[in-house]
PDB file of N, CA and C in Angstrom:
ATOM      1  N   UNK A   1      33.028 -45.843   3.031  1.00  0.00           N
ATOM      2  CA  UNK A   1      32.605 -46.138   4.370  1.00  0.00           C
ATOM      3  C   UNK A   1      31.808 -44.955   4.930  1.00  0.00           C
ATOM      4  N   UNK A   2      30.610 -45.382   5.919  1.00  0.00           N
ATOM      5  CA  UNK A   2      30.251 -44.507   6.386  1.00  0.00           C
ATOM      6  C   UNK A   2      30.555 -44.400   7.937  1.00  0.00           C
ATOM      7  N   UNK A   3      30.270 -43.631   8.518  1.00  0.00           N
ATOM      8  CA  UNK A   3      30.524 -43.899   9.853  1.00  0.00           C
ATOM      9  C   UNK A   3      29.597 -42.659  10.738  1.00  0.00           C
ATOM     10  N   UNK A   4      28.489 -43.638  11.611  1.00  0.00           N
ATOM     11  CA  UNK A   4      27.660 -42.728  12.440  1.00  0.00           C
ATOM     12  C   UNK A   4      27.715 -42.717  13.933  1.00  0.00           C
ATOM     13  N   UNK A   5      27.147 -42.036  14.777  1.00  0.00           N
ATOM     14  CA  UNK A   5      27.540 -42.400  16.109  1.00  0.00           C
ATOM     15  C   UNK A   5      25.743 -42.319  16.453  1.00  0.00           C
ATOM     16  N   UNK A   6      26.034 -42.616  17.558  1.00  0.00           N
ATOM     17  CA  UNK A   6      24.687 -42.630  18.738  1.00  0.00           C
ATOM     18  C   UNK A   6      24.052 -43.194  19.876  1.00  0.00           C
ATOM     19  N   UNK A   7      23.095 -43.112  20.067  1.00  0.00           N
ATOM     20  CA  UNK A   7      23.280 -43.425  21.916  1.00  0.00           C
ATOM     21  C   UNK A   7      21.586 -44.574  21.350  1.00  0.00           C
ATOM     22  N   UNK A   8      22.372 -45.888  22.327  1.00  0.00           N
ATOM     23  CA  UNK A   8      21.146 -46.886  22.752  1.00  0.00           C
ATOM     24  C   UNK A   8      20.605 -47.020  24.005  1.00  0.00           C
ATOM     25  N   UNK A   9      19.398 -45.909  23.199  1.00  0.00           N
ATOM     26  CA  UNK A   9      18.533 -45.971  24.822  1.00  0.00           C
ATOM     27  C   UNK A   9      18.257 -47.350  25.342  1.00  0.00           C
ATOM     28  N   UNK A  10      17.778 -48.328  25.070  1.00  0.00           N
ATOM     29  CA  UNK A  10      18.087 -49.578  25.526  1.00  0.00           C
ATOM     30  C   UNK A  10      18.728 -49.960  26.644  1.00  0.00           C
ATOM     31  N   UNK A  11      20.109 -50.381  26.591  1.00  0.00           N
ATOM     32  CA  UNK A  11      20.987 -50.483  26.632  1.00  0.00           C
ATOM     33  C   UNK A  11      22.073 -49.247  27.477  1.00  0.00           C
ATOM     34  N   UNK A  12      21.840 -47.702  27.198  1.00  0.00           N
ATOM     35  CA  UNK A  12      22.178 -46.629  27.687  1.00  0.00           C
ATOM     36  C   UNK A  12      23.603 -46.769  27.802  1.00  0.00           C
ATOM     37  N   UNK A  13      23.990 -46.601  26.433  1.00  0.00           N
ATOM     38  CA  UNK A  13      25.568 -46.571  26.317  1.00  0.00           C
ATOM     39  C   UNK A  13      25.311 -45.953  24.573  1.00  0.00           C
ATOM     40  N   UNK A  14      26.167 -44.889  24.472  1.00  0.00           N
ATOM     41  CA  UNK A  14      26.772 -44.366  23.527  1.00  0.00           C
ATOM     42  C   UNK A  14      27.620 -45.334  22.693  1.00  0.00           C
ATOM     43  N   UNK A  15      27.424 -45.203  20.920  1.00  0.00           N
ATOM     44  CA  UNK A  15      28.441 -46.388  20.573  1.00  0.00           C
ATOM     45  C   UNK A  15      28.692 -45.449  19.054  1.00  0.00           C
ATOM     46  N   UNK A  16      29.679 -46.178  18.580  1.00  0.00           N
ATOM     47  CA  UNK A  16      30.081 -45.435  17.642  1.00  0.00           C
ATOM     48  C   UNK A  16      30.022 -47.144  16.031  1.00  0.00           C
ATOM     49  N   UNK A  17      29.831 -46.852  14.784  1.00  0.00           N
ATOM     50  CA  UNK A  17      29.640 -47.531  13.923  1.00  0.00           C
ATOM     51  C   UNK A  17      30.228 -47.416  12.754  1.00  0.00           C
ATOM     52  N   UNK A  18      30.563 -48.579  11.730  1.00  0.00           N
ATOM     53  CA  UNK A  18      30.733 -47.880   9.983  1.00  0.00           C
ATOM     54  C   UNK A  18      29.888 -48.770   9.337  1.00  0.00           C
ATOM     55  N   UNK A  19      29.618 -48.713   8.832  1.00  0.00           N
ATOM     56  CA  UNK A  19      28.658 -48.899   7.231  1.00  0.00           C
ATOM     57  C   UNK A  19      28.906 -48.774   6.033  1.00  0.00           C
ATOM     58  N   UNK A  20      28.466 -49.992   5.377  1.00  0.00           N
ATOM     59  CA  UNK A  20      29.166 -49.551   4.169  1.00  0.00           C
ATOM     60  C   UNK A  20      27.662 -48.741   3.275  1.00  0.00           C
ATOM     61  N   UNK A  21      28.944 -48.385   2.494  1.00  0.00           N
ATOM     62  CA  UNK A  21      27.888 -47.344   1.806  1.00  0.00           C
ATOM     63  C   UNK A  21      27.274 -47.786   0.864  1.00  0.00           C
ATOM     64  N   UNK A  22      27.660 -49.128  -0.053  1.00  0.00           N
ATOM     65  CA  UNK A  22      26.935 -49.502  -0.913  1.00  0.00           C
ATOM     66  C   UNK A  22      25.706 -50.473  -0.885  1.00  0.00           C
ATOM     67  N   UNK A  23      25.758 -51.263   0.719  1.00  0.00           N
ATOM     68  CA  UNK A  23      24.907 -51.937   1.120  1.00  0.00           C
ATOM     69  C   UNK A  23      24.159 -51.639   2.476  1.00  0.00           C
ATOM     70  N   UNK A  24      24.575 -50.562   2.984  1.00  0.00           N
ATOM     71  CA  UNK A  24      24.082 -50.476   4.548  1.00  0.00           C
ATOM     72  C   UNK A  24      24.483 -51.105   5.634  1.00  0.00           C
ATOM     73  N   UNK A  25      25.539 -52.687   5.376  1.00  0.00           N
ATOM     74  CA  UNK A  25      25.524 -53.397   5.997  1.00  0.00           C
ATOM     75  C   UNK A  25      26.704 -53.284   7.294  1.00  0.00           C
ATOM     76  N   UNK A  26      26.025 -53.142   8.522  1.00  0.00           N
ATOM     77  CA  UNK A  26      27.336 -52.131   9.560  1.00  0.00           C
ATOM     78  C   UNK A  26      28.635 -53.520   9.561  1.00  0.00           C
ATOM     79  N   UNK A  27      29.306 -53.013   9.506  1.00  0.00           N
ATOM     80  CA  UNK A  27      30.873 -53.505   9.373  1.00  0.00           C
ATOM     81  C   UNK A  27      31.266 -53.498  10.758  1.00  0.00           C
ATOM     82  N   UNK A  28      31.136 -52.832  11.692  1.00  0.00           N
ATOM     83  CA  UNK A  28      31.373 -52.848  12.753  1.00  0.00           C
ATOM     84  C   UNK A  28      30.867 -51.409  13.961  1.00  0.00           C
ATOM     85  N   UNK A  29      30.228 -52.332  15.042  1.00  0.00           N
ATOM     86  CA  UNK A  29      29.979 -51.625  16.049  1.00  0.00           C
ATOM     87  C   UNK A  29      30.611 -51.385  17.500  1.00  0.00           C
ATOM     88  N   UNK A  30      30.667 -50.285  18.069  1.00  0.00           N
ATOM     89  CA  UNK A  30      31.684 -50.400  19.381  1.00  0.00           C
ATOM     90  C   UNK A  30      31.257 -49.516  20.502  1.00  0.00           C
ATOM     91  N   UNK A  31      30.806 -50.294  21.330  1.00  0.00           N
ATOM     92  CA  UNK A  31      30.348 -49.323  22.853  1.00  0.00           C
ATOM     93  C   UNK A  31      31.465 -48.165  23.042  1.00  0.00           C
ATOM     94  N   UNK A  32      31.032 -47.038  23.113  1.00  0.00           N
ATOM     95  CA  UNK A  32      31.796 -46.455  23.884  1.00  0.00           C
ATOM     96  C   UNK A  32      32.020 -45.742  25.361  1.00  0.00           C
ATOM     97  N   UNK A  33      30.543 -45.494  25.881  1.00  0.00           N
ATOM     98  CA  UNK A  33      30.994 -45.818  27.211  1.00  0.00           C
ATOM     99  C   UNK A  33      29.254 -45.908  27.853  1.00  0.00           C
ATOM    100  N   UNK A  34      29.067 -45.951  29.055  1.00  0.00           N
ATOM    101  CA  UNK A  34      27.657 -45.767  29.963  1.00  0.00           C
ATOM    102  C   UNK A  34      27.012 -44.771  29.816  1.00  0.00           C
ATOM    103  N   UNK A  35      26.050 -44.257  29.832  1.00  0.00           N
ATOM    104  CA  UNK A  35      25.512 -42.894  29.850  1.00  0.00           C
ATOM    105  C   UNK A  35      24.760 -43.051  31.829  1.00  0.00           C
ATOM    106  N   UNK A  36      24.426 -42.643  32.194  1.00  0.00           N
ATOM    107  CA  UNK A  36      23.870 -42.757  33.295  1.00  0.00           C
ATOM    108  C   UNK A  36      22.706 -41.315  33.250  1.00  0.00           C
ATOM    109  N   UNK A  37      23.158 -40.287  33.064  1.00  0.00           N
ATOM    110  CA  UNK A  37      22.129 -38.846  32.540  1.00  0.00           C
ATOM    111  C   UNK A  37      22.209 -38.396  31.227  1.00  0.00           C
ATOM    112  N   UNK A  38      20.996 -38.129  30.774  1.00  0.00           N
ATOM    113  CA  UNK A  38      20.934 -37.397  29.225  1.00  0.00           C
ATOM    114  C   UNK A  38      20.726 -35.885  29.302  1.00  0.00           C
ATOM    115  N   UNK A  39      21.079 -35.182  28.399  1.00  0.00           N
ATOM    116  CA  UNK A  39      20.909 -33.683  28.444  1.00  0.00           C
ATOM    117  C   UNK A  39      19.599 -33.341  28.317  1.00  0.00           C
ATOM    118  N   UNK A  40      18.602 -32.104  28.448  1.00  0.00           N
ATOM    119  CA  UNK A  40      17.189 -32.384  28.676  1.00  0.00           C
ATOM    120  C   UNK A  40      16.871 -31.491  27.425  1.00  0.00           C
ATOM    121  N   UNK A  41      17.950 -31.049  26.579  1.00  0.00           N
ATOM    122  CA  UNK A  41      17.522 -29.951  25.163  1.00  0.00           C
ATOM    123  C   UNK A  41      18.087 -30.913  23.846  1.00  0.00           C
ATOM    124  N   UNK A  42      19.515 -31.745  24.303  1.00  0.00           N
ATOM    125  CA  UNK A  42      20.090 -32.125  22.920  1.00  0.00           C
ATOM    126  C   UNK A  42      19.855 -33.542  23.070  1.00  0.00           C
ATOM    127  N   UNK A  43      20.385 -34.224  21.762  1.00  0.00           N
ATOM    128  CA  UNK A  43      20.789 -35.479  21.511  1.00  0.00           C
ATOM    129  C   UNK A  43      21.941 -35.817  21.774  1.00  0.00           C
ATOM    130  N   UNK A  44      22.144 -36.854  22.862  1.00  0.00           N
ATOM    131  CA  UNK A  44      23.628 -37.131  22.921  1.00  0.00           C
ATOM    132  C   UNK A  44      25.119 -37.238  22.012  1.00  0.00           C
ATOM    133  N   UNK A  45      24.831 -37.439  20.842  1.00  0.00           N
ATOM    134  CA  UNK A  45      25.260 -38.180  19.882  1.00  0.00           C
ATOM    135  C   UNK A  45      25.434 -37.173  18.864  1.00  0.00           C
ATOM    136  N   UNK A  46      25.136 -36.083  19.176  1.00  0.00           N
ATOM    137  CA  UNK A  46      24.569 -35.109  18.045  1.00  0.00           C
ATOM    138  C   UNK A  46      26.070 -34.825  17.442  1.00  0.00           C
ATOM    139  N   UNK A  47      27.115 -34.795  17.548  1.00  0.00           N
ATOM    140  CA  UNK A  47      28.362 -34.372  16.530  1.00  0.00           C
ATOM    141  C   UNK A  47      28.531 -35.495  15.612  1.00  0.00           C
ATOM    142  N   UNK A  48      29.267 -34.470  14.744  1.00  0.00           N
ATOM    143  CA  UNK A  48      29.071 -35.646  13.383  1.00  0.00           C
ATOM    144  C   UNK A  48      30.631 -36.334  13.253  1.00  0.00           C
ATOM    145  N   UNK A  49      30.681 -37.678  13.146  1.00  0.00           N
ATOM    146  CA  UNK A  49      32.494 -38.302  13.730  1.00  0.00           C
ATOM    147  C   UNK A  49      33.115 -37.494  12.142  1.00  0.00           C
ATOM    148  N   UNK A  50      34.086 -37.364  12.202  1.00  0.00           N
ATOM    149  CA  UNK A  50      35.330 -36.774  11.217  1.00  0.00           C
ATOM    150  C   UNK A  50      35.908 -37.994  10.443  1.00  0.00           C
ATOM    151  N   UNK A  51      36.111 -38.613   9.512  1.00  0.00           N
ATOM    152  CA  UNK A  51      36.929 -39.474   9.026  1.00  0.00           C
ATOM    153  C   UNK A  51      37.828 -39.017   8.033  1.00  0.00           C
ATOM    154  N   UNK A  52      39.003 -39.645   7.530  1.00  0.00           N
ATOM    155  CA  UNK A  52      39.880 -39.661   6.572  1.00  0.00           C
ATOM    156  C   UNK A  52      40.155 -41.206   6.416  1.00  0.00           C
ATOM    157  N   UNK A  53      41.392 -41.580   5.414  1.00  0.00           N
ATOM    158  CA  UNK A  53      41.568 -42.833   4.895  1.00  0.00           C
ATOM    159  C   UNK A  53      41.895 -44.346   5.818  1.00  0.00           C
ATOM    160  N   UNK A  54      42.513 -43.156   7.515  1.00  0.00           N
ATOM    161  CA  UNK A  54      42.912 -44.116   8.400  1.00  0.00           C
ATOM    162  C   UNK A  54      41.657 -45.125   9.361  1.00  0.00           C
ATOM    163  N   UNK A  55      40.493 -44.183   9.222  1.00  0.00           N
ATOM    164  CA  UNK A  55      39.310 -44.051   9.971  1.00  0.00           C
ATOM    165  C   UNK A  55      38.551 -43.216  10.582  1.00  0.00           C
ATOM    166  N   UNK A  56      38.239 -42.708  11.625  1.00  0.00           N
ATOM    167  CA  UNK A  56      37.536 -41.598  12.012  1.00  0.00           C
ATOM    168  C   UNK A  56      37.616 -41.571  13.526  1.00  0.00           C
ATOM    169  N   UNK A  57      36.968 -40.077  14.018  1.00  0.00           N
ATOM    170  CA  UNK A  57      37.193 -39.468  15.036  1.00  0.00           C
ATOM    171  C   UNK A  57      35.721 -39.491  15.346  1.00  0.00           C
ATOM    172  N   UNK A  58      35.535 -39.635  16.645  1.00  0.00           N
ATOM    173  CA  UNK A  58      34.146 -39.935  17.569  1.00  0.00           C
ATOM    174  C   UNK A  58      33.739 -38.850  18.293  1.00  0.00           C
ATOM    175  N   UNK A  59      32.861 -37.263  18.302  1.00  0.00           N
ATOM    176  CA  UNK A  59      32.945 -36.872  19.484  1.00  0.00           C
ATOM    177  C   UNK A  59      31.436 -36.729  20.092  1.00  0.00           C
ATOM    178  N   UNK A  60      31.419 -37.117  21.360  1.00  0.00           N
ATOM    179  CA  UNK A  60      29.630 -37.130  22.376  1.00  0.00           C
ATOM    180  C   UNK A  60      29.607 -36.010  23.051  1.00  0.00           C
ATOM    181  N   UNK A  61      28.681 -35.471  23.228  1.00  0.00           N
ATOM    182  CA  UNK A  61      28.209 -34.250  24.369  1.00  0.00           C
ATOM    183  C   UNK A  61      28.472 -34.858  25.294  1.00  0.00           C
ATOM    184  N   UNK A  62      28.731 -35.627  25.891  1.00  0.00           N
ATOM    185  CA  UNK A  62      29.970 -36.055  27.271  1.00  0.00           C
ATOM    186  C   UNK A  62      30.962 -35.648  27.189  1.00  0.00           C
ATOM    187  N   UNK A  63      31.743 -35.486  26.188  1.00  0.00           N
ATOM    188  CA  UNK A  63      32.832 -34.525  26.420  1.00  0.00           C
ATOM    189  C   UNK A  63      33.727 -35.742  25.791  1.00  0.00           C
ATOM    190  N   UNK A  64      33.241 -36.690  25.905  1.00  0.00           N
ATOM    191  CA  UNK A  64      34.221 -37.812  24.903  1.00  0.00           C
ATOM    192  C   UNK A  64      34.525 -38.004  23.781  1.00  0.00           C
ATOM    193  N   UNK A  65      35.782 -37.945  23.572  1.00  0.00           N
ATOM    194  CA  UNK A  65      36.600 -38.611  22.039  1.00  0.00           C
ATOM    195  C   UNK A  65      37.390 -39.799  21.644  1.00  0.00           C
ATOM    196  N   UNK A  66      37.011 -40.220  20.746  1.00  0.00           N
ATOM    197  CA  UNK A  66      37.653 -41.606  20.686  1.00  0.00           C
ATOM    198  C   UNK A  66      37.833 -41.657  19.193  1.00  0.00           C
ATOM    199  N   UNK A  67      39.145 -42.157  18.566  1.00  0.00           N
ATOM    200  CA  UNK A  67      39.486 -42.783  17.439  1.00  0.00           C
ATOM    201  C   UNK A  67      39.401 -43.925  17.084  1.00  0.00           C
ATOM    202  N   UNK A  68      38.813 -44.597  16.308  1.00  0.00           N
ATOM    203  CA  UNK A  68      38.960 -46.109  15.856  1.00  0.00           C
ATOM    204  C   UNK A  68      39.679 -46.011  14.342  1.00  0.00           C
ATOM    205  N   UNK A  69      40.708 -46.852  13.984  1.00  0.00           N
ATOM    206  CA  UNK A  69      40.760 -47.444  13.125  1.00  0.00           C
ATOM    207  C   UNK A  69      39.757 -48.092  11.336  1.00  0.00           C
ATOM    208  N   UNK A  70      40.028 -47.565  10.460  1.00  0.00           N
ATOM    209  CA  UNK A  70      38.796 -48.715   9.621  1.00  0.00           C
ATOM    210  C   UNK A  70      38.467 -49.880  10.098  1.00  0.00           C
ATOM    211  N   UNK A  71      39.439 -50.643  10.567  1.00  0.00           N
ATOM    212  CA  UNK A  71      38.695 -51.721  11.399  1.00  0.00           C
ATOM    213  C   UNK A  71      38.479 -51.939  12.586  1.00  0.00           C
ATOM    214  N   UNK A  72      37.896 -50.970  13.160  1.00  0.00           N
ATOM    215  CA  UNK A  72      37.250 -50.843  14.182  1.00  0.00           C
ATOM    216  C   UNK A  72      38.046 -50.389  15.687  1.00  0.00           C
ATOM    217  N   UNK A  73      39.652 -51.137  15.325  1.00  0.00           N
ATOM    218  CA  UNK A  73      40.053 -51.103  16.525  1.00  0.00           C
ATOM    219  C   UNK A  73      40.095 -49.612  17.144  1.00  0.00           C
ATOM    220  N   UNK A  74      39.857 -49.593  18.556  1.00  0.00           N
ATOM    221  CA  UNK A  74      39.562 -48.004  19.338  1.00  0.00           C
ATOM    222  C   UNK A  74      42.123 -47.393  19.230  1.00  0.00           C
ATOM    223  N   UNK A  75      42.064 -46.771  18.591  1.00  0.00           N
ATOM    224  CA  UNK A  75      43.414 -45.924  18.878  1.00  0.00           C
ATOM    225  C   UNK A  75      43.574 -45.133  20.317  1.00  0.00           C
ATOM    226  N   UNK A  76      42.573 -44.106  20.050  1.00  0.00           N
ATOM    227  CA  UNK A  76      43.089 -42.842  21.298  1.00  0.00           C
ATOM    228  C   UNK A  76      41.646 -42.956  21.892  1.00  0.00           C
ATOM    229  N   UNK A  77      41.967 -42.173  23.263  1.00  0.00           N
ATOM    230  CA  UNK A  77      40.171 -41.632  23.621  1.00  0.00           C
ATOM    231  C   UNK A  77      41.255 -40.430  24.823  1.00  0.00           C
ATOM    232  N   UNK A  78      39.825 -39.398  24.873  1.00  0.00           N
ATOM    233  CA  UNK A  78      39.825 -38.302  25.780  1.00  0.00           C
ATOM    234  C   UNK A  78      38.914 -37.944  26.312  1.00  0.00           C
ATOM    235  N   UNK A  79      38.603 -37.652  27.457  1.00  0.00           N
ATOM    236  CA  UNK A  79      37.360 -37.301  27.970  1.00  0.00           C
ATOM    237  C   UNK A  79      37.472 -36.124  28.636  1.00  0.00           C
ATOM    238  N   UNK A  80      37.548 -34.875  27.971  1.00  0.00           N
ATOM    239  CA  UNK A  80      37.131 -33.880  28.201  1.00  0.00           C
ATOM    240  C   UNK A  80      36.830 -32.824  29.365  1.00  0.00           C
ATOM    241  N   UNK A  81      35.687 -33.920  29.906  1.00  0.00           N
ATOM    242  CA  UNK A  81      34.995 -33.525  31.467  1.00  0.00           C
ATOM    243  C   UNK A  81      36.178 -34.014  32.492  1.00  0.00           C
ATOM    244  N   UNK A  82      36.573 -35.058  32.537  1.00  0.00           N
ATOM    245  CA  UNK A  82      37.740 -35.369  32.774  1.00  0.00           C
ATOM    246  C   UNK A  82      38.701 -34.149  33.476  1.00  0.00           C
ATOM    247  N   UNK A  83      39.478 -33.991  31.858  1.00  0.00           N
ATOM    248  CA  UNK A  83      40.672 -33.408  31.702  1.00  0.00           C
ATOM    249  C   UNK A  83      40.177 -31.904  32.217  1.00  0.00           C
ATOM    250  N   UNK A  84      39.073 -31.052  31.700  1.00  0.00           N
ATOM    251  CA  UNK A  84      38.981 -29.321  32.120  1.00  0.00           C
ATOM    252  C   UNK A  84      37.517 -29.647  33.179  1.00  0.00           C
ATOM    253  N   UNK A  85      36.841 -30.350  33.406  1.00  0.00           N
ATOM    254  CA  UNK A  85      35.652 -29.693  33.932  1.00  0.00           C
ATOM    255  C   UNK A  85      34.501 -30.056  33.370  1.00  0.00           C
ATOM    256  N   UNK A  86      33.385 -30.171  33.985  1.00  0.00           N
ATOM    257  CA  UNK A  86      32.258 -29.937  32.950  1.00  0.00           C
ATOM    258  C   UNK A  86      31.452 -29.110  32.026  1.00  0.00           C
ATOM    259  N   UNK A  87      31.328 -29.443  31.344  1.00  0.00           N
ATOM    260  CA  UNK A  87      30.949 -28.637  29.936  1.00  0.00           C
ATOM    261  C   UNK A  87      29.459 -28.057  30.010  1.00  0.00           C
ATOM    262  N   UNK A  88      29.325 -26.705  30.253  1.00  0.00           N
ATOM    263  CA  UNK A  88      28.054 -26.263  30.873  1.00  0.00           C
ATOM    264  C   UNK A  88      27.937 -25.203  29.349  1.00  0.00           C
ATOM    265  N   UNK A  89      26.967 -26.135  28.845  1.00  0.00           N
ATOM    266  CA  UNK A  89      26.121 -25.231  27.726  1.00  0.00           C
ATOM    267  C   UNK A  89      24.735 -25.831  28.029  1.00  0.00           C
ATOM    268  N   UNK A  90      24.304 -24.645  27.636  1.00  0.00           N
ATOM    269  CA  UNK A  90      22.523 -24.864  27.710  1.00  0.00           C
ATOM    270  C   UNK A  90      21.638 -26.075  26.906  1.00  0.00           C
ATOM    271  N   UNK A  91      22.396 -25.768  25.546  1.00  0.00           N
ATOM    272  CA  UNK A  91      21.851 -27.294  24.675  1.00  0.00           C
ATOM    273  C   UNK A  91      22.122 -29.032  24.361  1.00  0.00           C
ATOM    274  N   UNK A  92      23.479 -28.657  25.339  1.00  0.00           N
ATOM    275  CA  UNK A  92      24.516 -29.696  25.109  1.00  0.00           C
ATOM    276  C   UNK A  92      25.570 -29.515  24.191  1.00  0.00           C
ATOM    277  N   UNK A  93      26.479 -30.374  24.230  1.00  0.00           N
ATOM    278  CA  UNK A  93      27.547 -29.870  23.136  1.00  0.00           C
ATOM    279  C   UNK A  93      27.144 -30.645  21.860  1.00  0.00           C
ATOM    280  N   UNK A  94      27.621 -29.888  20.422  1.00  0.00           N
ATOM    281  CA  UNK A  94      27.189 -30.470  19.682  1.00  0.00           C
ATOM    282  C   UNK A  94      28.077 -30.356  18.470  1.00  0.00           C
ATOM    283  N   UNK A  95      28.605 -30.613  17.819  1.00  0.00           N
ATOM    284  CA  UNK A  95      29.661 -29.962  16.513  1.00  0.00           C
ATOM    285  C   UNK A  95      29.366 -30.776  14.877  1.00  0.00           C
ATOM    286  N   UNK A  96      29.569 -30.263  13.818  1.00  0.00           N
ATOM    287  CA  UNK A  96      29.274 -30.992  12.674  1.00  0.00           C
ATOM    288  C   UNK A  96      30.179 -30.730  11.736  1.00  0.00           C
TER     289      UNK A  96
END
């Protein structure tokens, strides 16, 4: 499985995805929340999600985290900005 995240300008909501790896074909997609402002240096989306056998970990330069399941279902979420404050870096947050 693969699993990517990223933001639909479209639409302007952050979503998180898996894919399979032998065909490309996404297995499942899941909004994860509104965007309303974008950062003016980074890509929203820019951390890379974490997985192991259960599924994977989601994190956005919003300060949001969210777990889904292999099949898609959402487990946990945290939001960051929320819980400490807003997250004041110059490029946006970004982790890999």
């Amino acid at each position: 499985m693969i699993y990517l995240s990223g933001y639909d300008e479209t639409n302007k909501v952050l979503f998180a995805m898996q894919v399979a790896e032998e065909s490309g074909k996404v297995l499942w997609s899941k909004t994860v929340a509104s965007v309303s402002a974008l950062p003016r240096r980074n890509v929203i989306a820019s951390p890379s999600p974490v997985a192991d056998a259960e599924g994977a970990v989601f994190t956005f330069s919003t300060g949001i985290i969210v777990r889904f399941s292999r099949e898609g279902k959402e487990i946990w979420r945290r939001d960051l900005v929320a819980d400490y404050g807003p997250i004041s870096v110059d490029w946006s947050y970004s982790s890999s």
